[in-house]
Protein backbone atom coordinates (compact mmCIF):
# COMPACT_ATOMS: atom_id res chain seq x y z
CA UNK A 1 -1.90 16.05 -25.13
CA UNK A 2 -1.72 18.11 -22.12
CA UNK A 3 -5.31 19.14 -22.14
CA UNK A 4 -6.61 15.32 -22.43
CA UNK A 5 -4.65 14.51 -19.18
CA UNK A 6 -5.91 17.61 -17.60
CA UNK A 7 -9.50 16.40 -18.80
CA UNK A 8 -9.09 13.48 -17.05
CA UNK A 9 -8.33 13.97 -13.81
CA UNK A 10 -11.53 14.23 -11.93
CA UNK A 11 -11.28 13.42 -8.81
CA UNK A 12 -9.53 14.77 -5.68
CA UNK A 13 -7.25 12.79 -4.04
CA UNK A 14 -5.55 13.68 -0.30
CA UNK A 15 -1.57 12.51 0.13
CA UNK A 16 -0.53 11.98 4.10
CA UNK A 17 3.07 11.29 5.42
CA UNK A 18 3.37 9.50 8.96
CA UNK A 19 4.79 11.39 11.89
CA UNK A 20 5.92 10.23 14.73
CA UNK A 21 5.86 12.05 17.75
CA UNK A 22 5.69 11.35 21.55
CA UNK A 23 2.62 10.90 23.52
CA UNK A 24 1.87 11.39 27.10
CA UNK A 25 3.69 8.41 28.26
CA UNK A 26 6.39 8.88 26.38
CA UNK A 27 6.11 6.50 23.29
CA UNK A 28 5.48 7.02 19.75
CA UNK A 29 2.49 7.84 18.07
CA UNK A 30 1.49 8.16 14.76
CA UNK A 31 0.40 11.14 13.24
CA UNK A 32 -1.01 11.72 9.74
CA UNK A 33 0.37 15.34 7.95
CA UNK A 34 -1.05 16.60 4.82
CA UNK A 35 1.82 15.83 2.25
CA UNK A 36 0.03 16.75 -1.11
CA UNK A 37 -3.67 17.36 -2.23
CA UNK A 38 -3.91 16.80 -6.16
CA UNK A 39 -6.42 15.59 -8.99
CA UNK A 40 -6.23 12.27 -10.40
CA UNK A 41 -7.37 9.76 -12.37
CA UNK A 42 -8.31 6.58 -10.56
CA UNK A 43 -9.42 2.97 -12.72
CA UNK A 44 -10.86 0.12 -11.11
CA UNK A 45 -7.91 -3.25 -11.57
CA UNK A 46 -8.57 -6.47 -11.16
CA UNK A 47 -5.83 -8.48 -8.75
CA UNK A 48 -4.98 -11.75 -7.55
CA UNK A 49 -6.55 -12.07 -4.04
CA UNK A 50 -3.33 -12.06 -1.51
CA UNK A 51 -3.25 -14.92 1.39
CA UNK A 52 -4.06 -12.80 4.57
CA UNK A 53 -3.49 -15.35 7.39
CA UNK A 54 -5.40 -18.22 6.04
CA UNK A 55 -7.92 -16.56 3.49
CA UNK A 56 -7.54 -14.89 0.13
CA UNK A 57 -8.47 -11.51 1.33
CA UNK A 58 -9.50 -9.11 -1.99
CA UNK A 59 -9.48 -5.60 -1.31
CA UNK A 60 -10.50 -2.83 -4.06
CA UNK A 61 -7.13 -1.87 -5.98
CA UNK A 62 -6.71 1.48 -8.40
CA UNK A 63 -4.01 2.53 -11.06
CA UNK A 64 -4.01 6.60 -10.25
CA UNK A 65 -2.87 9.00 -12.79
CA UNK A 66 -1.85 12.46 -11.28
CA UNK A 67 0.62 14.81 -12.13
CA UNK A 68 3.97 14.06 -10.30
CA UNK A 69 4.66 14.24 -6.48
CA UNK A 70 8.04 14.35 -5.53
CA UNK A 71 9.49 12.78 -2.85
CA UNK A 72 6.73 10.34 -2.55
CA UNK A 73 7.38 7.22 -0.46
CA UNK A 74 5.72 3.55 0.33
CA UNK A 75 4.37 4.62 3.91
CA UNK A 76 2.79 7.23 2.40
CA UNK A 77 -1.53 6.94 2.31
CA UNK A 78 -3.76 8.21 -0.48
CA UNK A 79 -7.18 9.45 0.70
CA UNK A 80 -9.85 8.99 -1.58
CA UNK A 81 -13.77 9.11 -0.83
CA UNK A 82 -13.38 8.69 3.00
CA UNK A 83 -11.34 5.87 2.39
CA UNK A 84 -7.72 5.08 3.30
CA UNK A 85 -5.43 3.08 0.50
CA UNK A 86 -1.84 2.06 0.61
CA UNK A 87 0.58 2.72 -2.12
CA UNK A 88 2.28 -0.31 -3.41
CA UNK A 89 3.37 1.25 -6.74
CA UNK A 90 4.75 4.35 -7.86
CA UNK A 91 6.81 5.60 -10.82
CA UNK A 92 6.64 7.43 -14.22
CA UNK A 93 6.96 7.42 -17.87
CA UNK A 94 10.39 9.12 -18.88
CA UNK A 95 7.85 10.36 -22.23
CA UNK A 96 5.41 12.19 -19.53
CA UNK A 97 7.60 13.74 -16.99
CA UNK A 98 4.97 15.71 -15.03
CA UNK A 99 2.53 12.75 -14.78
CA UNK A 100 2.79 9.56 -12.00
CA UNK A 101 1.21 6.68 -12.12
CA UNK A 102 0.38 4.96 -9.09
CA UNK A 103 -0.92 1.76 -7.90
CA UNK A 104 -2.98 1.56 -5.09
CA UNK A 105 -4.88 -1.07 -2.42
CA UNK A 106 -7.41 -0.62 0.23
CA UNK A 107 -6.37 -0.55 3.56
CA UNK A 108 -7.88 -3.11 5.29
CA UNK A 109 -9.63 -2.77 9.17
């Protein structure tokens, strides 16, 4: 079994952690640190649109198989193929321990 999730995780995938830190007038900026860099496994799922304002705004969403991050948290961002995607789900199967499953959505501009 290990070698089929092995097989399967084809693509390269980029984990960043905020950081804030002061700027030149003294407030907080936002900076983006490298947290993890890992292979995964990302599938195409379909989702209800969410209401954004007053349209159904549908962004691309992804289940991500990897093997497991620790200390992985919501404001984290998953890079993927120059784009930027939010985490919204996270957890994994007590029968794979060294695998995660994520969900993730498409930050929007």
């Amino acid at each position: 079994m290990a070698e089929e999730f092995i097989g399967r995780l084809r693509e390269q995938v980029v984990i960043e952690r905020a950081v804030r830190v002061p700027d030149a007038s003294g407030n907080a900026a936002i900076n983006w640190v490298l947290r993890a860099a890992a292979r995964a496994a990302l599938v195409p799922i379909e989702r209800p649109a969410p209401l954004v304002g007053e349209a159904r705004v549908r962004r691309p969403a992804y289940r991500v198989t990897m093997r497991s991050v620790t200390g992985l948290a919501f404001s984290d961002r998953l890079l993927w193929h120059g784009g930027s995607y939010r985490i919204e789900q996270f957890g994994s199967d007590p029968r794979a321990p060294g695998q995660m499953t994520l969900v993730i959505e498409e930050i929007g501009a």
